[in-house]
Protein backbone atom coordinates (compact mmCIF):
# COMPACT_ATOMS: atom_id res chain seq x y z
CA UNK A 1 -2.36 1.49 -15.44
CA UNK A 2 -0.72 -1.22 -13.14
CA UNK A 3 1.65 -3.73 -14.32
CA UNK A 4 -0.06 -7.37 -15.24
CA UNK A 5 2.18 -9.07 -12.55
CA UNK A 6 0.20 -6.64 -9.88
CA UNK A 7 -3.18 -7.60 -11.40
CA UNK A 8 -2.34 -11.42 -11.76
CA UNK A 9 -1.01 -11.57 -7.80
CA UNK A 10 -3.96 -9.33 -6.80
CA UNK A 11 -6.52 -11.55 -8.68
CA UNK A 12 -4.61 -14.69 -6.81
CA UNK A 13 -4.99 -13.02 -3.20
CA UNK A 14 -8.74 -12.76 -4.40
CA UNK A 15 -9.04 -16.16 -4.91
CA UNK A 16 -7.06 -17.36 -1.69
CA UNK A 17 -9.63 -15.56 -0.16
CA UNK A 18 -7.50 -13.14 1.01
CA UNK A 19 -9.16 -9.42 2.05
CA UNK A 20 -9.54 -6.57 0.14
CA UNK A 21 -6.45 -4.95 1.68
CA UNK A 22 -4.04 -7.58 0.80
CA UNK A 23 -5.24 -7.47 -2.81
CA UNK A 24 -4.39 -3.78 -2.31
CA UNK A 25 -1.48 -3.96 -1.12
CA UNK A 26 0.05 -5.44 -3.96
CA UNK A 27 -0.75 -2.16 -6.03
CA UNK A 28 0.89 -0.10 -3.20
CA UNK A 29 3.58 -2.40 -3.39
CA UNK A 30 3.95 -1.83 -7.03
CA UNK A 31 3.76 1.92 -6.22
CA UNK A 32 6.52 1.72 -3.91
CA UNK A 33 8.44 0.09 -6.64
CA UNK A 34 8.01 2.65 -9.06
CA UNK A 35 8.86 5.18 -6.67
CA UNK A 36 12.37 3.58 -6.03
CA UNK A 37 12.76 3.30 -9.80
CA UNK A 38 12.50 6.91 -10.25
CA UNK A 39 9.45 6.56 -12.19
CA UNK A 40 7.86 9.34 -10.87
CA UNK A 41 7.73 10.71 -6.77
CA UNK A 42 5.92 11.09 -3.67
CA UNK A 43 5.94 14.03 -1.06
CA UNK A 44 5.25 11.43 1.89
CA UNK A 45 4.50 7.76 2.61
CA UNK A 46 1.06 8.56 3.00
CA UNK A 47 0.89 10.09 -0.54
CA UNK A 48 2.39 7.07 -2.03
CA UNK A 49 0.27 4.47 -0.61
CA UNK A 50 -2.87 6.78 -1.55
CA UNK A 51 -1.66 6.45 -4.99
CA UNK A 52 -1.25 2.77 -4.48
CA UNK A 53 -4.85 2.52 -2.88
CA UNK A 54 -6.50 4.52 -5.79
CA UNK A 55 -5.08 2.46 -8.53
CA UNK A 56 -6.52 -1.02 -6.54
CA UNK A 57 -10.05 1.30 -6.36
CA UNK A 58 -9.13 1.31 -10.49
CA UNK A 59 -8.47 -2.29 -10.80
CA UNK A 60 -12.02 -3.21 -9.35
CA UNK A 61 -10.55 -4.26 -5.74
CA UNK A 62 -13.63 -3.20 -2.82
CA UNK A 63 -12.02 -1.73 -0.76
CA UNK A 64 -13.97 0.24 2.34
CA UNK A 65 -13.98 4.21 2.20
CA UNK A 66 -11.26 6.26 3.90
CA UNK A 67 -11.53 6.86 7.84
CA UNK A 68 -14.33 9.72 8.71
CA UNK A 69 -11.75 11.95 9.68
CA UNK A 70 -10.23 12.13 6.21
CA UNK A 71 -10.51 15.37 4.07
CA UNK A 72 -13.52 15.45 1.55
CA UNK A 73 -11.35 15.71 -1.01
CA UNK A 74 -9.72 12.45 -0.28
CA UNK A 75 -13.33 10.47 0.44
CA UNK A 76 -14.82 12.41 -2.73
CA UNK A 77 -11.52 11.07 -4.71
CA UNK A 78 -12.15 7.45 -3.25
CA UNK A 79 -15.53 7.16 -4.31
CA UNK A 80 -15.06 8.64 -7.95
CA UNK A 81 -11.94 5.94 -8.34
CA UNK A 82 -14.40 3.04 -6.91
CA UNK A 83 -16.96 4.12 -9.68
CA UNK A 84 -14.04 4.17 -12.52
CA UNK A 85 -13.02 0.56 -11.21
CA UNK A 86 -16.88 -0.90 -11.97
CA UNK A 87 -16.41 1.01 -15.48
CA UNK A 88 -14.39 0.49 -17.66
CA UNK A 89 -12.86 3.31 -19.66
CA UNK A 90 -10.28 4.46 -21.15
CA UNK A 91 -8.28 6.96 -19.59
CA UNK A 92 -7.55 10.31 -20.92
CA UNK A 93 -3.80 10.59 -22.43
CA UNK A 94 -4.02 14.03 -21.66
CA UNK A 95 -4.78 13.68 -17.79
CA UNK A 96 -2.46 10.79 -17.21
CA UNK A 97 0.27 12.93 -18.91
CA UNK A 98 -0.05 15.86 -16.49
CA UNK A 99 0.01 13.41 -13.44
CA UNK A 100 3.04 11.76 -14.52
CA UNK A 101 4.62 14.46 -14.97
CA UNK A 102 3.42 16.29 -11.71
CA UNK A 103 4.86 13.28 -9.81
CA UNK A 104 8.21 12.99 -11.76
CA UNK A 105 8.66 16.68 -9.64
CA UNK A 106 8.40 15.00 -6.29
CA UNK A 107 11.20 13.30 -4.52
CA UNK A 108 11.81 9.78 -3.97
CA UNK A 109 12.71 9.22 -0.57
CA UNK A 110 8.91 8.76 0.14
CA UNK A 111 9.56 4.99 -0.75
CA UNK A 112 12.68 4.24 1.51
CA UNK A 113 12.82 1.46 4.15
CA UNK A 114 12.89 4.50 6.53
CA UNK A 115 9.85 5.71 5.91
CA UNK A 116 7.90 2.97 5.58
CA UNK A 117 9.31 1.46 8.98
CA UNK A 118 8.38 5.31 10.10
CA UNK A 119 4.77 4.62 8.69
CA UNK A 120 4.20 1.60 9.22
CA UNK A 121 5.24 2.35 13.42
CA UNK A 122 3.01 5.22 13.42
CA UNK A 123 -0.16 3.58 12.03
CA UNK A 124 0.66 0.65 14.59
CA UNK A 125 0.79 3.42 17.50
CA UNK A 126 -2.57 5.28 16.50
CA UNK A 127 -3.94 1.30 16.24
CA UNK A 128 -3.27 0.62 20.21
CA UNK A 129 -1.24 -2.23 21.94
CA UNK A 130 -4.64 -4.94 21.86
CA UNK A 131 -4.15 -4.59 17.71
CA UNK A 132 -0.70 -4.51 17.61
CA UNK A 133 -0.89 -7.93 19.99
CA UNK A 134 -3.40 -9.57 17.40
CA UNK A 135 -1.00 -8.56 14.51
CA UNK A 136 2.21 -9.90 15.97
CA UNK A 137 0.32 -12.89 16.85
CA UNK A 138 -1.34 -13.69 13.19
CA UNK A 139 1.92 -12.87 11.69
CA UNK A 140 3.17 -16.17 13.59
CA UNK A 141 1.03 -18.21 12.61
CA UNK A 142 1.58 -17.13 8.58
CA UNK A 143 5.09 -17.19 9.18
CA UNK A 144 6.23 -20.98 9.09
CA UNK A 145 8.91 -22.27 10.80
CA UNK A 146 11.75 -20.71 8.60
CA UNK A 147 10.11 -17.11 9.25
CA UNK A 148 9.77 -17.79 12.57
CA UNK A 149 13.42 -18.91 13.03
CA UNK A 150 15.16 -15.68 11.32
CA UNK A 151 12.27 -13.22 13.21
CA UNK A 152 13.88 -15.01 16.06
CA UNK A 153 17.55 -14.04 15.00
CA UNK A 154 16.70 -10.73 14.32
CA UNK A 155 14.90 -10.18 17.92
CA UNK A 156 18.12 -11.48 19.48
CA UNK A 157 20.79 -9.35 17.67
CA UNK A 158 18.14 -6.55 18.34
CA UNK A 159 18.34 -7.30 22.05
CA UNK A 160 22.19 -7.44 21.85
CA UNK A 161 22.61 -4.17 20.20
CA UNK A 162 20.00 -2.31 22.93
């Protein structure tokens, strides 16, 4: 079950009209959290931001269905956590139990800044440099000037060091 601060800050990227994968991203966010907490693990970043994207399905947040070259496992989980998010039931104690403590076995480094930055680079790569332009560029323009200024700072000493 997510935390009501992830609900309430998905729920407000909802009604900024923000897309489905921001709301989203606050439950992998939370996930990520967790992780770092030691509330349970993750084998890989992937894993843990599946976990995070199944618990938005949960919470009600459309989201599309996995990429075609996914597993069937993984597009038959997505569509039977979709279906739990439009109902809602309770969960069974007995289920949530074993998951938790399946997870608590895993290790934690799945959540590091490492491997995010590791992720997050790969997924840009696979994306293609016409993307990764169109990215860089929105993230300007949702920056603000004080963003702007330290993403500045941070190119420079970045330059200095290479």
């Amino acid at each position: 079950m997510p935390e009501k601060r992830t609900l309430e800050r998905a729920r407000e990227a909802k009604r900024e009209g923000k897309s489905s994968t921001s709301q989203a991203g606050e439950f992998v966010r939370e996930e990520m959290h967790h992780i770092r907490e030691g509330k349970h693990g993750a084998r890989s970043t992937k894993q843990a931001i599946a976990i995070g994207l199944s618990k938005a399905r949960r919470a009600g947040v459309k989201l599309g269905a996995p990429p075609a070259s996914a597993k069937t496992r993984t597009r038959e989980s997505a569509r039977s956590a979709s279906r739990a998010g439009r109902r809602q039931r309770k969960s069974s104690p007995k289920r949530s139990r074993a998951t938790l403590r399946a997870l608590k076995r895993e290790p934690r480094a799945a959540a590091g800044h490492r491997a995010l930055a590791r992720q997050a680079r790969q997924s840009a790569r696979r994306r293609g440099p016409a993307a990764r332009k169109a990215a860089a560029r929105k993230a300007v323009q949702t920056k603000g000037p004080e963003g702007r200024r330290r993403a500045a700072q941070k190119a420079a000493a970045t330059r200095k060091a290479a």
